[in-house]
Protein backbone atom coordinates (compact mmCIF):
# COMPACT_ATOMS: atom_id res chain seq x y z
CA UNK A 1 -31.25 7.85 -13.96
CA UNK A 2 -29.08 10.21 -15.63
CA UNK A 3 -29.93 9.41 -19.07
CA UNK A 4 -33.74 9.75 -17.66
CA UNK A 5 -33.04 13.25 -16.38
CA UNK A 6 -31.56 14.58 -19.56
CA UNK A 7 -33.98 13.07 -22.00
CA UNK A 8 -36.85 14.59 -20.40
CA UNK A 9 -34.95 17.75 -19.60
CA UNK A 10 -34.18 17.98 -23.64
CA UNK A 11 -37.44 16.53 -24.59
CA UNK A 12 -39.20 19.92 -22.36
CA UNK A 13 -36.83 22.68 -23.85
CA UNK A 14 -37.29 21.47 -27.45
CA UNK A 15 -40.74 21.78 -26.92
CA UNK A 16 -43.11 24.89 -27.99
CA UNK A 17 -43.86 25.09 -24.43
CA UNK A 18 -40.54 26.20 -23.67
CA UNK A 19 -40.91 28.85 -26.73
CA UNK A 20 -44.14 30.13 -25.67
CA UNK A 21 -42.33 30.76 -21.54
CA UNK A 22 -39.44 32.51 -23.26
CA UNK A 23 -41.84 34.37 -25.71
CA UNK A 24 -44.06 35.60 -22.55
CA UNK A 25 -40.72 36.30 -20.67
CA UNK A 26 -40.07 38.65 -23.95
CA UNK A 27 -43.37 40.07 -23.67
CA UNK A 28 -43.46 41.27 -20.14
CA UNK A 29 -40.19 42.54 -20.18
CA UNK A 30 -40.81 44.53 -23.34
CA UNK A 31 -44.60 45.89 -21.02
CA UNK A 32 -42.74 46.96 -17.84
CA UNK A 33 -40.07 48.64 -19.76
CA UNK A 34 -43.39 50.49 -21.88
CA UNK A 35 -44.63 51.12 -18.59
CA UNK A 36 -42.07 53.01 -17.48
CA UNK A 37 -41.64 55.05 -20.52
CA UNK A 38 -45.30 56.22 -20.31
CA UNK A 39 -44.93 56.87 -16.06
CA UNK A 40 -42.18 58.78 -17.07
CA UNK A 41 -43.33 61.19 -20.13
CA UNK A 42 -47.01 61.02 -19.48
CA UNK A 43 -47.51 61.09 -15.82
CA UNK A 44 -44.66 62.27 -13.99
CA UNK A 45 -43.27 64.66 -16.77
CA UNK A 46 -39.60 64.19 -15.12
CA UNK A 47 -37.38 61.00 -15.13
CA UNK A 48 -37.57 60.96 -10.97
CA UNK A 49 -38.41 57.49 -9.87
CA UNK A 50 -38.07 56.34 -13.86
CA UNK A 51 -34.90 55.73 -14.63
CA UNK A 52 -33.75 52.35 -16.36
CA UNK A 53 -32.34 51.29 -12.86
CA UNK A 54 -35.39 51.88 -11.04
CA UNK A 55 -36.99 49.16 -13.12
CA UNK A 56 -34.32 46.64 -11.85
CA UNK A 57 -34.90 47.75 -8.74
CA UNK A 58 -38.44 47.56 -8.91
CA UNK A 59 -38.29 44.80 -10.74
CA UNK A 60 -37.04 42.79 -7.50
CA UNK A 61 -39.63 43.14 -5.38
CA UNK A 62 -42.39 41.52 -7.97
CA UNK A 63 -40.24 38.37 -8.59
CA UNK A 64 -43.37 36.34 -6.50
CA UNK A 65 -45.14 36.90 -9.90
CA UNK A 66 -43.08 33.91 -11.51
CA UNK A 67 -43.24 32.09 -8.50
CA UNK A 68 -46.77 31.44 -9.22
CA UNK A 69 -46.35 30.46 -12.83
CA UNK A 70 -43.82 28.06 -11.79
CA UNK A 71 -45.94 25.32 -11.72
CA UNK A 72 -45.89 25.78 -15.93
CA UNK A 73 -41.91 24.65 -15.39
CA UNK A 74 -42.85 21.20 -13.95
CA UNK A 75 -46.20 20.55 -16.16
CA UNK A 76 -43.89 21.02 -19.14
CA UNK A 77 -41.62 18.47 -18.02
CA UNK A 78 -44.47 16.49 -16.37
CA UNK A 79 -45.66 15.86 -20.31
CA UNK A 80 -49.43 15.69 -21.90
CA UNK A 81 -50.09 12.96 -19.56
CA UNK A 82 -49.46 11.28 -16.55
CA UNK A 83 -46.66 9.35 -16.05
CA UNK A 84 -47.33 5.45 -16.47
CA UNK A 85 -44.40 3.63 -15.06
CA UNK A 86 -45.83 0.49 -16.41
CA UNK A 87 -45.02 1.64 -19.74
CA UNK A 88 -40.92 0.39 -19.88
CA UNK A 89 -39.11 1.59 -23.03
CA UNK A 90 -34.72 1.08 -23.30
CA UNK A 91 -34.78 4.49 -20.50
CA UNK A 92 -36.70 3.79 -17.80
CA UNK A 93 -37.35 0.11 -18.37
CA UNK A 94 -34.82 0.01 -15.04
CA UNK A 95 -36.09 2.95 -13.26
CA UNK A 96 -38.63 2.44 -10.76
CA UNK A 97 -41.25 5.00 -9.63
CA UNK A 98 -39.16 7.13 -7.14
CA UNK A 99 -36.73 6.93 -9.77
CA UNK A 100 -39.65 8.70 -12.40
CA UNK A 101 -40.54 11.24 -9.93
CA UNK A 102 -36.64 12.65 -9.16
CA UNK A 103 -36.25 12.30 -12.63
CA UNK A 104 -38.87 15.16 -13.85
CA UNK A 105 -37.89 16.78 -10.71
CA UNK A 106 -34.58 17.29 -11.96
CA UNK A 107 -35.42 17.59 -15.43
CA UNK A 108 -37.57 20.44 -13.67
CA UNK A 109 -35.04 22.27 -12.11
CA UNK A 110 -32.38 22.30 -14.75
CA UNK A 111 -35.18 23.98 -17.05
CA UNK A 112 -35.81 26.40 -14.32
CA UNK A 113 -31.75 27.13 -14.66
CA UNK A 114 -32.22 27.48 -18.18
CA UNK A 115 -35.54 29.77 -18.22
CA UNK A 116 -33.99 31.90 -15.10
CA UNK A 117 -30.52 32.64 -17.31
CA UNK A 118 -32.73 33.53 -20.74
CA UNK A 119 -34.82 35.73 -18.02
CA UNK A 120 -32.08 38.01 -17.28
CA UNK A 121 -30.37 38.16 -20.22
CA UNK A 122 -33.75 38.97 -21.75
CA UNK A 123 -34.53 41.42 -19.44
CA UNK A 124 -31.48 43.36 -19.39
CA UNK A 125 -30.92 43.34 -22.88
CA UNK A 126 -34.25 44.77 -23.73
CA UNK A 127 -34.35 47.39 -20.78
CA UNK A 128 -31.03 48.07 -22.00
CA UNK A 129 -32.17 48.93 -25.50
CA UNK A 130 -35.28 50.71 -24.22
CA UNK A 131 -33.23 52.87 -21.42
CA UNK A 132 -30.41 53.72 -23.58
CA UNK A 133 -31.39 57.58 -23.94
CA UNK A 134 -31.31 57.66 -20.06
CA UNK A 135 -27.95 56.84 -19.62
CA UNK A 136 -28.70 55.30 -15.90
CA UNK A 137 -27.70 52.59 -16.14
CA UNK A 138 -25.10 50.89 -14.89
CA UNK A 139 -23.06 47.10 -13.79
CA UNK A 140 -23.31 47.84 -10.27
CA UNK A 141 -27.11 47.92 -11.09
CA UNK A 142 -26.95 44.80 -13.09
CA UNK A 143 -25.12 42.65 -10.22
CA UNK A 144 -27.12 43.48 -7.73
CA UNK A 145 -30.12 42.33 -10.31
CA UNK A 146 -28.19 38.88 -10.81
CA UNK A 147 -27.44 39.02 -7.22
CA UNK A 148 -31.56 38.81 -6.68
CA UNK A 149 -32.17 36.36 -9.01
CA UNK A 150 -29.90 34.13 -7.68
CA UNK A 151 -31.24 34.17 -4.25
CA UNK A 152 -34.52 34.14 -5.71
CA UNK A 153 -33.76 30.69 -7.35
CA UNK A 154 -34.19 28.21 -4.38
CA UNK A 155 -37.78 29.93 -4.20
CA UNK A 156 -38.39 29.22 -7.56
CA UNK A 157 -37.00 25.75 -7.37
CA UNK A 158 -39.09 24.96 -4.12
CA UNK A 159 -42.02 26.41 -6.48
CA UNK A 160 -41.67 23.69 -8.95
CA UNK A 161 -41.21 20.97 -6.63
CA UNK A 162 -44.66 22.10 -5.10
CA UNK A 163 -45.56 22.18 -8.92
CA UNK A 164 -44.59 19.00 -9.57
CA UNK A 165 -45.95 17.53 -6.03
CA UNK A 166 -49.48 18.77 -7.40
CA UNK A 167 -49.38 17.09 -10.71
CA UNK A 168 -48.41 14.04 -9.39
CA UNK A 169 -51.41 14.07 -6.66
CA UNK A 170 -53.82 14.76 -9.03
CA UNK A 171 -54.76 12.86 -12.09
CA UNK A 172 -56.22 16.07 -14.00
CA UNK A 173 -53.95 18.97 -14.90
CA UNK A 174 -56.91 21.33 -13.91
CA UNK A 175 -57.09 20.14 -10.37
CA UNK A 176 -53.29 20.25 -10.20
CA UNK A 177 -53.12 23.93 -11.16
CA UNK A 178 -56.09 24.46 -8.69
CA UNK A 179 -54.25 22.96 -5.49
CA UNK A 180 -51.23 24.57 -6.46
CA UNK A 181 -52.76 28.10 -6.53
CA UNK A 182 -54.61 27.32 -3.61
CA UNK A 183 -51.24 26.27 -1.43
CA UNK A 184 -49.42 29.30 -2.64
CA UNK A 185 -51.68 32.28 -3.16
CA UNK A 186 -54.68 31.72 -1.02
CA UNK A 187 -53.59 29.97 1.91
CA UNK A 188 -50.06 32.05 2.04
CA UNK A 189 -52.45 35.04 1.18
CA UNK A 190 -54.62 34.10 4.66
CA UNK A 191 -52.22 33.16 6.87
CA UNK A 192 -49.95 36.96 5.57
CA UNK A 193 -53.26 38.14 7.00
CA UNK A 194 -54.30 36.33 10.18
CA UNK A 195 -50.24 37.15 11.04
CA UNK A 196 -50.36 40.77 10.39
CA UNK A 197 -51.59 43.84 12.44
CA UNK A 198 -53.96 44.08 13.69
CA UNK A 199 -54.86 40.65 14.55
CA UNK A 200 -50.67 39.66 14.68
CA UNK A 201 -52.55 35.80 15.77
CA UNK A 202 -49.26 34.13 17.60
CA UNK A 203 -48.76 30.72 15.48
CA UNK A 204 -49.84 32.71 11.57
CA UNK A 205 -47.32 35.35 12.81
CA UNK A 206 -44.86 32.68 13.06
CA UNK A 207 -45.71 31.38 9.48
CA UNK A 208 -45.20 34.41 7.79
CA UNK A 209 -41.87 35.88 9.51
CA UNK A 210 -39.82 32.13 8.82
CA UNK A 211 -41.82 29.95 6.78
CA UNK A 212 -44.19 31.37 3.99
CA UNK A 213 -42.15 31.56 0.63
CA UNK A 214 -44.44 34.62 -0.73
CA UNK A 215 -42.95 37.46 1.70
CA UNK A 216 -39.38 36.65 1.40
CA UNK A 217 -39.42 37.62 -2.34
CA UNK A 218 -40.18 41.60 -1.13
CA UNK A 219 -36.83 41.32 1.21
CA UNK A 220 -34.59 40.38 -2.47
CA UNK A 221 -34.31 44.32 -3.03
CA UNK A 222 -32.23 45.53 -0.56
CA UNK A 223 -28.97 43.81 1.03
CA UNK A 224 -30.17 44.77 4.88
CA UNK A 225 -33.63 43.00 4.47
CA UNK A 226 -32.36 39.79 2.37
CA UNK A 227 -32.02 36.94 4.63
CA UNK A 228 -29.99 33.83 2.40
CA UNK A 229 -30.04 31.26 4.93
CA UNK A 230 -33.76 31.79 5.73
CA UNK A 231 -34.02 31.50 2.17
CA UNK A 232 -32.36 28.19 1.18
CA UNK A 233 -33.57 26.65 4.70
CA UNK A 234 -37.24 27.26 3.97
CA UNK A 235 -36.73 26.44 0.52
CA UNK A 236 -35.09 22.88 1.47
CA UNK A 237 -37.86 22.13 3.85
CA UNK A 238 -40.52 23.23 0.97
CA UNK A 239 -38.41 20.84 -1.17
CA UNK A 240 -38.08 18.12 0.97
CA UNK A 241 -42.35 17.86 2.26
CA UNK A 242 -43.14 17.85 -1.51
CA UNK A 243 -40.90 16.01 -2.81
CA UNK A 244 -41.69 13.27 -0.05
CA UNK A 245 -45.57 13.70 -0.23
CA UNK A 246 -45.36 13.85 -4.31
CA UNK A 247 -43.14 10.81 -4.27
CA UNK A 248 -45.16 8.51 -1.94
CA UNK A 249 -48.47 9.74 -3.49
CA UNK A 250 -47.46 8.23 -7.12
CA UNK A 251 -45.81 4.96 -5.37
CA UNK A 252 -49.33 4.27 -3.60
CA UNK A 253 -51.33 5.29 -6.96
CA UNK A 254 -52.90 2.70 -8.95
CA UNK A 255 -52.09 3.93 -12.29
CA UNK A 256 -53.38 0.72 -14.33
CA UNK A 257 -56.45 2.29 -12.98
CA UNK A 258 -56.69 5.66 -13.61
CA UNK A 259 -59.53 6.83 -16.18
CA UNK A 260 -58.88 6.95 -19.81
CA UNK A 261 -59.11 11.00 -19.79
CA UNK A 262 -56.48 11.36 -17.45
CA UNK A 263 -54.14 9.15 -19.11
CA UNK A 264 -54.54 10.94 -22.23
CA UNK A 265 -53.32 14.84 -22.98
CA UNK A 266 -55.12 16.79 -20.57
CA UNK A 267 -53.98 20.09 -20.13
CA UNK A 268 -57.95 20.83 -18.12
């Protein structure tokens, strides 16, 4: 099982999937720190609200952006197509399908590790370069930042468990990336809604205060809204309903029967 975890988890990060992640996590840090140079001499005309800590602190309360993107964690471990666990080679000729499933799981999860570390280095390093002439910034600033991420991280990880739960449900990438956006943009996005003022329905107003994933990300900013145990709680029970529904989905799957396209690379 072990040997299955790390081969896949080394076959994903030497792929150009992984570059291309890291090369967009590049790019967007290298925009909002652009972005805040032209907010601050073209707009504003002062440095109030732009200094190089403001766009750590800013850059907090947006980390639900990556939590929809990480289903592109799992499909790069999931491979180019879907897992046949009648095809037995010297790693998983032992392993049976449960054992495939926790396997890219894993493999999942320790390339989330490895994508969330390059993410802040990234980040700080190139709002460091481009906030230098500011002089605001600061370690305290940069703890609190790691501080975030790291309570952010059971979100993300419940993300690509959700991630891989779709990809294993549905034989065509397209479809998986469909359900998956449907589960965590518009269906948290309606029930944030039927929960709110003014309609504050009883049972939606329960879903959004302790179980949708989506609003705890805008609580990460500030110590006195950040609730860690609501965190990894929700995150474990996100986890677990996944992992279980994922899991017995591909042991009741037919896979000798699948179509031919679906077997095949199919990114939809």
């Amino acid at each position: 099982m072990l040997r299955y975890v790390s081969t896949e988890f080394l076959k994903a990060v030497r792929s150009r999937y992984f570059l291309k992640i890291i090369i967009a996590i590049a790019a967007v840090s290298v925009l909002a720190n652009l972005t805040m140079i032209a907010f601050r001499d073209y707009v504003y005309g002062t440095n109030d609200g732009t200094y190089g800590y403001n766009l750590i602190m800013f850059a907090g309360g947006f980390f639900w952006i990556p939590y929809y993107t990480t289903i592109f964690i799992a499909d790069m471990v999931f491979g180019e197509s879907y897992p046949d666990p009648f095809i037995k080679d010297r790693i998983t000729k032992k392993l049976r399908r449960p054992h495939i499933y926790l396997g890219k799981l894993f493999a999942a999860w320790l390339c989330l590790i490895v994508i969330v570390v390059s993410a802040f280095i990234l980040f700080i390093g190139i709002s460091t370069v481009f906030q230098f002439s500011t002089g605001s910034f600061s370690w305290i600033i940069v703890k609190d930042f790691a501080v975030n991420i790291l309570c952010a991280t059971p979100l993300f990880a419940a993300g690509c468990s959700m991630g891989m739960m779709c990809l294993f449900i549905c034989e065509r990438k397209l479809r998986a990336f469909i359900l998956f956006w449907m589960l965590t943009v518009v269906a948290a996005r309606v029930i944030m809604v039927l929960g709110a003022e003014p309609l504050s329905i009883g049972v939606f107003k329960f879903m959004k205060d302790r179980m949708l994933l989506t609003p705890q990300f805008t609580t990460l900013q500030f110590f006195a809204s950040r609730n860690v145990p609501q965190i990894l709680v929700s995150s474990a029970v996100y986890i677990i309903i996944s992992t279980l529904i994922g899991g017995y989905t591909f042991c009741r799957k037919r896979i000798d029967n699948l179509p031919a396209d679906a077997v095949r690379h199919d990114r939809g």
